[in-house]
Protein backbone atom coordinates (compact mmCIF):
# COMPACT_ATOMS: atom_id res chain seq x y z
CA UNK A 1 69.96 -26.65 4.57
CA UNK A 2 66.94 -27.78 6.63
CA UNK A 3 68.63 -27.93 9.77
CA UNK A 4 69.18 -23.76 9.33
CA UNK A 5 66.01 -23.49 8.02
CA UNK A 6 64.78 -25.04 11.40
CA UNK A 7 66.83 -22.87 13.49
CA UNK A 8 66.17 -19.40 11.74
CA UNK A 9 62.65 -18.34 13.35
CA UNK A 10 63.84 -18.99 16.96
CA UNK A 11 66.41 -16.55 16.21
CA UNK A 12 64.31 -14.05 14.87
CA UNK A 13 61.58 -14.38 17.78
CA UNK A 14 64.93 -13.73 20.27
CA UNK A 15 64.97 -9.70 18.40
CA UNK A 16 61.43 -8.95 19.71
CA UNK A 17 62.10 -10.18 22.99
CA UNK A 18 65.29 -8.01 23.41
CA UNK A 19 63.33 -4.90 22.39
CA UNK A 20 60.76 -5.71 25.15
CA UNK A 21 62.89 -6.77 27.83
CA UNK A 22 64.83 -2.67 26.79
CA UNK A 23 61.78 -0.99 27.13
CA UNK A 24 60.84 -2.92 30.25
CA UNK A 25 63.73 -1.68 31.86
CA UNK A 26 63.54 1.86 30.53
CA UNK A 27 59.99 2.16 31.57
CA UNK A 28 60.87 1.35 34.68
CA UNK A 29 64.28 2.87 35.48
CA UNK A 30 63.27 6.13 33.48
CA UNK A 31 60.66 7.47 36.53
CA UNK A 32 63.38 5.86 39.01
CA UNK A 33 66.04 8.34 37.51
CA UNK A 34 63.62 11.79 37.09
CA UNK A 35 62.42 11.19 40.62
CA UNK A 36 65.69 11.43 41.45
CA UNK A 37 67.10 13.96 39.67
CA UNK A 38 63.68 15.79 40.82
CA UNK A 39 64.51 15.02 44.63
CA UNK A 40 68.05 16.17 44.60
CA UNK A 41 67.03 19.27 42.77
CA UNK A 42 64.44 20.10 45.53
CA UNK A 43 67.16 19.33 48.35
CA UNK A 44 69.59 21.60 46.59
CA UNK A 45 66.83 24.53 46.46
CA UNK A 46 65.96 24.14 50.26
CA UNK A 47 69.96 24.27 51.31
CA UNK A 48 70.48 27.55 48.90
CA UNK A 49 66.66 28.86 50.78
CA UNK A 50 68.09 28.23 54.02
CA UNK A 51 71.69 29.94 53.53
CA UNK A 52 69.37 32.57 52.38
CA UNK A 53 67.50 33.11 55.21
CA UNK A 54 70.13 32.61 57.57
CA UNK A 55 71.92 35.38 55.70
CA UNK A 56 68.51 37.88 55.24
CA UNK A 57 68.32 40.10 57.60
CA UNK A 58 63.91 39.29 57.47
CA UNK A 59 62.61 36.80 59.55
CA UNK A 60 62.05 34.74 56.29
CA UNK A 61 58.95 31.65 56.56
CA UNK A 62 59.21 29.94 52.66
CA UNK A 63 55.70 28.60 51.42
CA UNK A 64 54.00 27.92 48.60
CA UNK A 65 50.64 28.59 49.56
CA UNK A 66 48.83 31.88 50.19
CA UNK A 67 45.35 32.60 51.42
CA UNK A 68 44.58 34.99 48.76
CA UNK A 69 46.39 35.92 45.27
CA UNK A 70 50.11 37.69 46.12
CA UNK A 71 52.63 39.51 44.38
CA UNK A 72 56.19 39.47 44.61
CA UNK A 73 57.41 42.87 45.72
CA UNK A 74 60.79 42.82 43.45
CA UNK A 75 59.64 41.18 40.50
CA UNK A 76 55.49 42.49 40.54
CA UNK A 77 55.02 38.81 39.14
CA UNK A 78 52.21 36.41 40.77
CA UNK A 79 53.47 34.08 43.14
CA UNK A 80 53.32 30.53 43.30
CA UNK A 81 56.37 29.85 45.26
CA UNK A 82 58.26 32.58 47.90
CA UNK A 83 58.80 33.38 51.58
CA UNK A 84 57.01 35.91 53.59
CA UNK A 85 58.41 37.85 56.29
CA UNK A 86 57.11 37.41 59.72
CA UNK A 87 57.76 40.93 60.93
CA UNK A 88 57.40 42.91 57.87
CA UNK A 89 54.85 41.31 56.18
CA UNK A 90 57.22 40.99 52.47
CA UNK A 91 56.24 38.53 50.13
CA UNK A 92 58.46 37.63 47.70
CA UNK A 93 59.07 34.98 44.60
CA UNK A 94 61.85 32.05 44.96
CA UNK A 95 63.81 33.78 42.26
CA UNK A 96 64.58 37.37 43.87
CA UNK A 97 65.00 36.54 47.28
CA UNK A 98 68.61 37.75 46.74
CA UNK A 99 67.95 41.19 45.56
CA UNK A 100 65.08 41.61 48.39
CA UNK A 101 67.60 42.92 51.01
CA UNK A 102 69.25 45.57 49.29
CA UNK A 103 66.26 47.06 48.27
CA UNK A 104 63.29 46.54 51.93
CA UNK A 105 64.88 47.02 54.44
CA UNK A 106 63.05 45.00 57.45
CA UNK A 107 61.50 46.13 60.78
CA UNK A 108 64.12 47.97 62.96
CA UNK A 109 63.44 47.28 66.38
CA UNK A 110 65.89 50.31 67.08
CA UNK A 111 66.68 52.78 65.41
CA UNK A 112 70.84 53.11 63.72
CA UNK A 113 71.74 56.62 64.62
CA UNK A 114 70.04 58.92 67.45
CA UNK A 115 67.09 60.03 66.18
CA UNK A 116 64.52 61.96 68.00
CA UNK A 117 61.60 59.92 69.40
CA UNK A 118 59.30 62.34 66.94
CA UNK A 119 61.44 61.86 63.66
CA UNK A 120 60.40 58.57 62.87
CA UNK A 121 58.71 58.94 59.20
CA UNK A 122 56.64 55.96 58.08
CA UNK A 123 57.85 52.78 56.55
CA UNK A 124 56.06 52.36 53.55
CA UNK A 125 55.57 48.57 51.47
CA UNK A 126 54.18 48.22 48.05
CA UNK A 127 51.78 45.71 47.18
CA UNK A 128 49.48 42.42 49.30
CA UNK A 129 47.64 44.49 51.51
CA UNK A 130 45.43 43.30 54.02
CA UNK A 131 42.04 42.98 52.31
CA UNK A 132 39.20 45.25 52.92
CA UNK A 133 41.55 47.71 54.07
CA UNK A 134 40.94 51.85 53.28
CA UNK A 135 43.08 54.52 51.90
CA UNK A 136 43.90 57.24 54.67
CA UNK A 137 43.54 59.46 51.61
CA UNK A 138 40.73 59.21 49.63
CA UNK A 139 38.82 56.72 52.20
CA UNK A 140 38.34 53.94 49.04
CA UNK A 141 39.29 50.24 49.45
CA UNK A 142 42.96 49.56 48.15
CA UNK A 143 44.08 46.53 47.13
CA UNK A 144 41.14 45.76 44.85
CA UNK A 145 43.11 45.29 41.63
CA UNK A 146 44.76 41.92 40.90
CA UNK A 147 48.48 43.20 40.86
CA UNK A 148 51.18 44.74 42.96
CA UNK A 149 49.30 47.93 44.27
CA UNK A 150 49.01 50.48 46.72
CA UNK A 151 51.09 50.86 49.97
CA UNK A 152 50.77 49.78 53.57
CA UNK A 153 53.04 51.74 56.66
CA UNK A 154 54.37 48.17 58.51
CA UNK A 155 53.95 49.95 61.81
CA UNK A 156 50.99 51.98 61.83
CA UNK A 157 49.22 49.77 59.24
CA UNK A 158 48.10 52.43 57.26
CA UNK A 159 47.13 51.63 53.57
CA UNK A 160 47.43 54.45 50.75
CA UNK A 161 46.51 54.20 46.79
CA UNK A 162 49.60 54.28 44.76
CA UNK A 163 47.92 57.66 43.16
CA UNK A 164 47.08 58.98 46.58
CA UNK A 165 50.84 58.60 47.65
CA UNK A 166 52.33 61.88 48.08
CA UNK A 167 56.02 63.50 48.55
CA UNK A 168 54.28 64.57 52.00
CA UNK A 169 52.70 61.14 53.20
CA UNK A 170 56.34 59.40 52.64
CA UNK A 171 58.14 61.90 55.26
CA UNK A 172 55.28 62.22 57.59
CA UNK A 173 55.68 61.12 61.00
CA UNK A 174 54.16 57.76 62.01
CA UNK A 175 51.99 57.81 64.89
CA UNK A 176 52.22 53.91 65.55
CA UNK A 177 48.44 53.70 64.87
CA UNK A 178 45.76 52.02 66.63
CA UNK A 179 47.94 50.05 68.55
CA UNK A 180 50.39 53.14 69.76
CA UNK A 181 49.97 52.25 73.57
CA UNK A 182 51.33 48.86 73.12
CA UNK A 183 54.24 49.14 70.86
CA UNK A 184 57.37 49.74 71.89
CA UNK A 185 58.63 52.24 69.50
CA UNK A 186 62.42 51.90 68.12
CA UNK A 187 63.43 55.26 69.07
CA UNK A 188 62.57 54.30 72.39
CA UNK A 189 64.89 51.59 72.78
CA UNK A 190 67.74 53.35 70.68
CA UNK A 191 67.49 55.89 74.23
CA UNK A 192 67.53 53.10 76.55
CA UNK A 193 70.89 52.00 75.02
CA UNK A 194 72.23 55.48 75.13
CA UNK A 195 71.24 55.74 78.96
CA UNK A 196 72.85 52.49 79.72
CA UNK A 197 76.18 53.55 78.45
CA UNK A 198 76.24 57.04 80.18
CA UNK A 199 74.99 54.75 83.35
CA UNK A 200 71.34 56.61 83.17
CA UNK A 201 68.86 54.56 84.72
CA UNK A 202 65.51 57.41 85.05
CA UNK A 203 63.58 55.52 82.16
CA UNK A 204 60.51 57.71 84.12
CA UNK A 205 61.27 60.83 82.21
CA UNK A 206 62.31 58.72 79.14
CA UNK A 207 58.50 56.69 79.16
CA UNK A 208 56.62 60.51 80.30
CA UNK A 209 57.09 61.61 76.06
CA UNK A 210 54.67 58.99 75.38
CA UNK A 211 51.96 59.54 77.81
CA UNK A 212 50.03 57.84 80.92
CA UNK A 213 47.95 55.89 78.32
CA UNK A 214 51.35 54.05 77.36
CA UNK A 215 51.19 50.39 78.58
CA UNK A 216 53.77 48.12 76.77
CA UNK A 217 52.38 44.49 75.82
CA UNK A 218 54.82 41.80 75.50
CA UNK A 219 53.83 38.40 74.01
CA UNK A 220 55.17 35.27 75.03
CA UNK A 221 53.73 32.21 72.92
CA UNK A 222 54.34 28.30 73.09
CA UNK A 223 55.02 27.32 69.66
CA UNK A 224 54.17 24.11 70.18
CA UNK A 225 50.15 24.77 71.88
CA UNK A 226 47.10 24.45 70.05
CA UNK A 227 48.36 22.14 66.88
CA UNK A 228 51.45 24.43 66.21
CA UNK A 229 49.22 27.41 65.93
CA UNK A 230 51.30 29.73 68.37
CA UNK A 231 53.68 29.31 65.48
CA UNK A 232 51.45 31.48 62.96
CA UNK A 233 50.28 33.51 65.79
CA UNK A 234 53.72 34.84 66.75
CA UNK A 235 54.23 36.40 63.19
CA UNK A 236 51.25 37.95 63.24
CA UNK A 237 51.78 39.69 66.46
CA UNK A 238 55.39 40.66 65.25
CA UNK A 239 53.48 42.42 62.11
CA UNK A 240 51.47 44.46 64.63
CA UNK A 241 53.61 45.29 67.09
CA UNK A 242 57.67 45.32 67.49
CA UNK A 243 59.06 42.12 67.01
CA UNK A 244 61.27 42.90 70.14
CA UNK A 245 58.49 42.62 72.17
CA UNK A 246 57.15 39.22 70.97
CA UNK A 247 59.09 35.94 72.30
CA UNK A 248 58.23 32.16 71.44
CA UNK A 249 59.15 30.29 75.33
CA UNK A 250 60.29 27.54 73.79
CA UNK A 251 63.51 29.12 72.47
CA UNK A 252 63.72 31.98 75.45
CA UNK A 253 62.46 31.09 78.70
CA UNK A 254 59.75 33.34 80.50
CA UNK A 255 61.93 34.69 82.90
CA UNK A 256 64.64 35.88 80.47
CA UNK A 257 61.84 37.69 78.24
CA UNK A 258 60.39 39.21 81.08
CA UNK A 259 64.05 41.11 82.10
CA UNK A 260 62.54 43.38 79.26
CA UNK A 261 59.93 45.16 81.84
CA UNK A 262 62.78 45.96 83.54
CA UNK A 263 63.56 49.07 80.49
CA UNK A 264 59.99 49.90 80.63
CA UNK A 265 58.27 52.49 83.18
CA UNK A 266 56.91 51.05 86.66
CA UNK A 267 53.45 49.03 86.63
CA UNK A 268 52.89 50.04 82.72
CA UNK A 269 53.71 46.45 81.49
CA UNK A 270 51.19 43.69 80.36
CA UNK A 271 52.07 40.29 79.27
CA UNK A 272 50.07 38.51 76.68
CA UNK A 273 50.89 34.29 76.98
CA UNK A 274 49.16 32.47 73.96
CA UNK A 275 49.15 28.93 75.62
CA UNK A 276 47.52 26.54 77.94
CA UNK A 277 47.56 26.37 81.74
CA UNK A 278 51.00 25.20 82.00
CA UNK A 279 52.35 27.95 79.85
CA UNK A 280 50.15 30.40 81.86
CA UNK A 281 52.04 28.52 84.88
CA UNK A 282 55.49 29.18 83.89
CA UNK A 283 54.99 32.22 82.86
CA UNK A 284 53.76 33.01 86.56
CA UNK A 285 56.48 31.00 88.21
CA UNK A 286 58.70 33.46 86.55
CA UNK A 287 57.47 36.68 87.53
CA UNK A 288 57.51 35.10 91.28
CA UNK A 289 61.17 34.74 90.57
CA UNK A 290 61.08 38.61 89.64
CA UNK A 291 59.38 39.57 93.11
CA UNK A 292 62.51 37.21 95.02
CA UNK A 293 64.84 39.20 93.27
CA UNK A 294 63.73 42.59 94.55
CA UNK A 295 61.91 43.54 90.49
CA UNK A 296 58.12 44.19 92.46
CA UNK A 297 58.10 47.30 90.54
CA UNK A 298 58.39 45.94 87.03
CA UNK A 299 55.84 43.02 87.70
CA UNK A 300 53.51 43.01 84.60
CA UNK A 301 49.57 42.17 84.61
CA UNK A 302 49.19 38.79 82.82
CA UNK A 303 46.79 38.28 79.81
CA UNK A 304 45.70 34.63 78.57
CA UNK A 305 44.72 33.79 74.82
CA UNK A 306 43.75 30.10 75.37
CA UNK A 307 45.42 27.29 73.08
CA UNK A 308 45.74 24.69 75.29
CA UNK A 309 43.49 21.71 75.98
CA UNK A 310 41.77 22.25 79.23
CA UNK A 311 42.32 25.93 79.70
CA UNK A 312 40.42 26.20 83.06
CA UNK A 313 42.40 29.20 84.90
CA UNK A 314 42.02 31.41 81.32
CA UNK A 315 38.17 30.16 81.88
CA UNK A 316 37.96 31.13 85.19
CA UNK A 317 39.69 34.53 84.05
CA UNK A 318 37.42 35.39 81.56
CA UNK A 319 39.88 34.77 78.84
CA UNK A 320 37.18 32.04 76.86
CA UNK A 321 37.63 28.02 76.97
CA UNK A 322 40.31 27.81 73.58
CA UNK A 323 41.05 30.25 70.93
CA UNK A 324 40.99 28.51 67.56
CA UNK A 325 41.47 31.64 65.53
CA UNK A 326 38.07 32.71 65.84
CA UNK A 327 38.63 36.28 65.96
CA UNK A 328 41.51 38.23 64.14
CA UNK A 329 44.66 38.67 66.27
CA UNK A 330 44.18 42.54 66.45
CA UNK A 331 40.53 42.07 68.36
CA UNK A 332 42.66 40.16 70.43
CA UNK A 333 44.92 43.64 71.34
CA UNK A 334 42.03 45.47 71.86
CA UNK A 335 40.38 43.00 74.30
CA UNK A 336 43.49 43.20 76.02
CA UNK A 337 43.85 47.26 76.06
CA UNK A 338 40.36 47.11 77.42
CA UNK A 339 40.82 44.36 79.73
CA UNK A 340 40.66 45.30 83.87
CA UNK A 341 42.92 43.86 86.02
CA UNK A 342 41.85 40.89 88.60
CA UNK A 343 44.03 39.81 91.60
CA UNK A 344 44.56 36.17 91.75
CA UNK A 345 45.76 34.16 94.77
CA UNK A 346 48.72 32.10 94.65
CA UNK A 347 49.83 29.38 97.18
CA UNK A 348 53.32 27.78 98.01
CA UNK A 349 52.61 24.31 99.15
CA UNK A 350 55.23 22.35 101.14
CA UNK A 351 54.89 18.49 101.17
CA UNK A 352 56.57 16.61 103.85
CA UNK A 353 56.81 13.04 104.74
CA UNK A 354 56.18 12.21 108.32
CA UNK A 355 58.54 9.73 110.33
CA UNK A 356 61.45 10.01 112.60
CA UNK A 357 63.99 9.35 110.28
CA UNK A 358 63.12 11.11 106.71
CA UNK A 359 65.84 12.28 105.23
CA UNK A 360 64.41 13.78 102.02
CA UNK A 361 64.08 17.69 101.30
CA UNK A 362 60.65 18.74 101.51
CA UNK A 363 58.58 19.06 97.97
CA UNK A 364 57.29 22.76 97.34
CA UNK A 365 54.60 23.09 94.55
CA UNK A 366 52.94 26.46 93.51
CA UNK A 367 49.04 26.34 93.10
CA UNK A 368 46.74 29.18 91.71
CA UNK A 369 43.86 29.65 94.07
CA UNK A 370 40.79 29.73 91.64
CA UNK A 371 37.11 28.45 92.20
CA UNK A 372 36.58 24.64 90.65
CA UNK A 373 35.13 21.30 91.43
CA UNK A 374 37.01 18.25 92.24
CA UNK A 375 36.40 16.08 89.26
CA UNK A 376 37.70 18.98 86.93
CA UNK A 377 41.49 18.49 88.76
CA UNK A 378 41.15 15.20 88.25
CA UNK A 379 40.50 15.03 84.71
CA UNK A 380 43.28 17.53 84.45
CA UNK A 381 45.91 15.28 86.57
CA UNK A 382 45.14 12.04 84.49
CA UNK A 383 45.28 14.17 81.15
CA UNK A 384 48.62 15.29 82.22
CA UNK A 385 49.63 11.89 83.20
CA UNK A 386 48.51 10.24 79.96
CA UNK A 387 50.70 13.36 77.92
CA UNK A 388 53.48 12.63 79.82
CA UNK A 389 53.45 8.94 78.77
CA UNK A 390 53.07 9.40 74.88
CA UNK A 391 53.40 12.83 74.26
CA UNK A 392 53.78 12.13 70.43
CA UNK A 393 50.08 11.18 70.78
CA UNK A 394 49.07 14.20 72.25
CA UNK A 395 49.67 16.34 69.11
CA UNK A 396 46.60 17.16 67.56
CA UNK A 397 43.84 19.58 69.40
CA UNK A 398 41.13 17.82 68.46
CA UNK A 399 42.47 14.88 69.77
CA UNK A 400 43.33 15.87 73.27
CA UNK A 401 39.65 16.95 73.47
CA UNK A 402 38.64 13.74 73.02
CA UNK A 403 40.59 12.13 75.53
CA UNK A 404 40.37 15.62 78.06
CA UNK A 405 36.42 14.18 77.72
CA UNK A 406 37.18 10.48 77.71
């Protein structure tokens, strides 16, 4: 009898121990599991998103974070987590990105049957227009009231109240708005496939319907200049203009995106490139390709939005030192419709080694001919070296400032 008496409390000090030791490990393993669960579930959502775009005929960007409050077009319902269209401008919730296809059609870049160049009516979206934006009606701000409201014409960028919206404002033509001269209009390309299959090539009579003042802007952007800001810049541009004409050059080369001045009308064409001096470069390196293979007439004049580091030939140019969104992208177009055309000098250098017996081809390198000091190509030669090195050190503007002055 005393020898259980002795052994009963240890036994009943071993019951609270195996409730703390359970709890232990559910406190612990609990999180473990839900983070988990949480992770899998997120995976899961971006795979479905992704099938989902690839499907969507919208240029689809998925974020959860908009500059000011947004509405889902489908649904009406505030958004906290959707996809925007890059050429369109649609925003719209996680949840009805299904349904969003059947019901908005996106940007044509040509029209489906062979309509007439002045049947094009406008293409009207409800809700998230731009702010401080006016009704072509009444002349009153839209978009003041914290829902899905009003309507905005994706090409000509025309806003209208949803009580100023009329039976004869949805079939009226669309003039292309402010930024007519530049955009390529749909019906203009749905021709230019017609032509090509009878074996028509007189795009002169073709480009004459839209006037002398007509002077086609194509953009080509580097994704990758400026801290990925090309990125952002190249859906803007394809919200203002046809997304046809806009190209990023790291996914199609300069020289394939320029074949497109070859459908347009003789010297009409300007180029925008949104990049630094090397982008500029290429870009240039490819329309010298053009003049070898006999295109002089399609040659474009070359615009420069700086978002490179040094940006010394888009200085020299009058172009500004960096772009760093300063200004909204359609200022931009309008500098660029106002903009006079320069003539810049470019050299082919041939290097050579000297000696008797050198058997190695001779090294050709093209150089822009533009007033600057020494020290400013050498600064620009050691930047480049130092990129080349590390180039995953070179990613953030601010940084390459630094070591551009260093």
């Amino acid at each position: 009898m005393e020898g259980d008496q002795r052994s009963g409390p240890p036994a009943q000090s071993l019951l609270p121990d195996g409730h703390l030791v359970l709890w232990t490990l559910c406190s612990v393993l609990l999180p473990v599991f839900i983070t988990l669960w949480c992770s899998l579930q997120r995976s899961r959502r971006q795979l479905h998103r992704r099938d989902i775009f690839r499907k969507s005929k919208h240029c689809w960007r998925d974020t959860d974070l908009f500059s000011h409050p947004t509405y889902c077009c489908v649904c009406a319902q505030h958004i906290l987590q959707g996809a925007f269209c890059d050429c369109c401008g649609l925003r719209v919730d996680e949840g009805c990105l299904k349904k969003v296809d059947k019901r908005f059609p996106c940007k044509e870049i040509m029209l489906k049957n062979d309509k007439a160049a002045d049947a094009m009516p406008h293409h009207w979206i409800r809700g998230n227009v731009p702010l401080c934006s006016y009704c072509v009606f009444c002349r009153q701000q839209c978009g003041s009231q914290p829902k899905l409201c009003d309507y905005r014409c994706i090409w000509c960028q025309k806003t209208v109240h949803d009580e100023c919206m009329r039976g004869s404002l949805r079939s009226e033509k669309c003039d292309f708005g402010e930024f007519r001269n530049l955009i390529i209009p749909p019906s203009y390309l749905t021709s230019i496939n017609q032509m090509r299959k009878d074996k028509n090539t007189n795009y002169e009579g073709l480009a004459s319907k839209f006037g002398k003042q007509w002077t086609p802007l194509i953009i080509l952007a580097n994704s990758r200049s400026g801290t990925n800001m090309g990125e952002g810049l190249l859906g803007e541009f394809k919200i203002l203009l046809n997304p046809v004409q806009v190209f990023d050059v790291t996914k199609t080369p300069p020289i394939k995106a320029l074949q497109l001045c070859t459908l347009l009308p003789y010297y009409s064409v300007r180029v925008l490139v949104c990049g630094g001096d090397g982008t500029v470069g290429w870009v240039l390196d490819a329309i010298d390709e053009m003049k070898i293979k006999g295109q002089e007439k399609y040659i474009p004049e070359v615009a420069v939005l700086p978002l490179g580091t040094g940006n010394d030939l888009s200085n020299t140019l009058g172009w500004g030192t960096g772009y760093a969104g300063e200004i909204p992208v359609a200022q931009v177009l309008r500098n660029v419709m106002e903009a006079d055309g320069i003539k810049l000098d470019r050299w082919k250098v041939q290097v050579t080694n000297k000696g008797y017996y050198n058997l190695r081809k001779p090294k050709e390198f093209t150089m822009n001919n533009y007033f600057s000091v020494g020290p400013d190509a050498l600064m620009a030669l050691n930047f480049h070296a130092h990129r080349e090195k590390a180039p995953s050190l070179f990613s953030s503007r601010i940084l390459n400032k630094v070591c551009w002055i260093k």
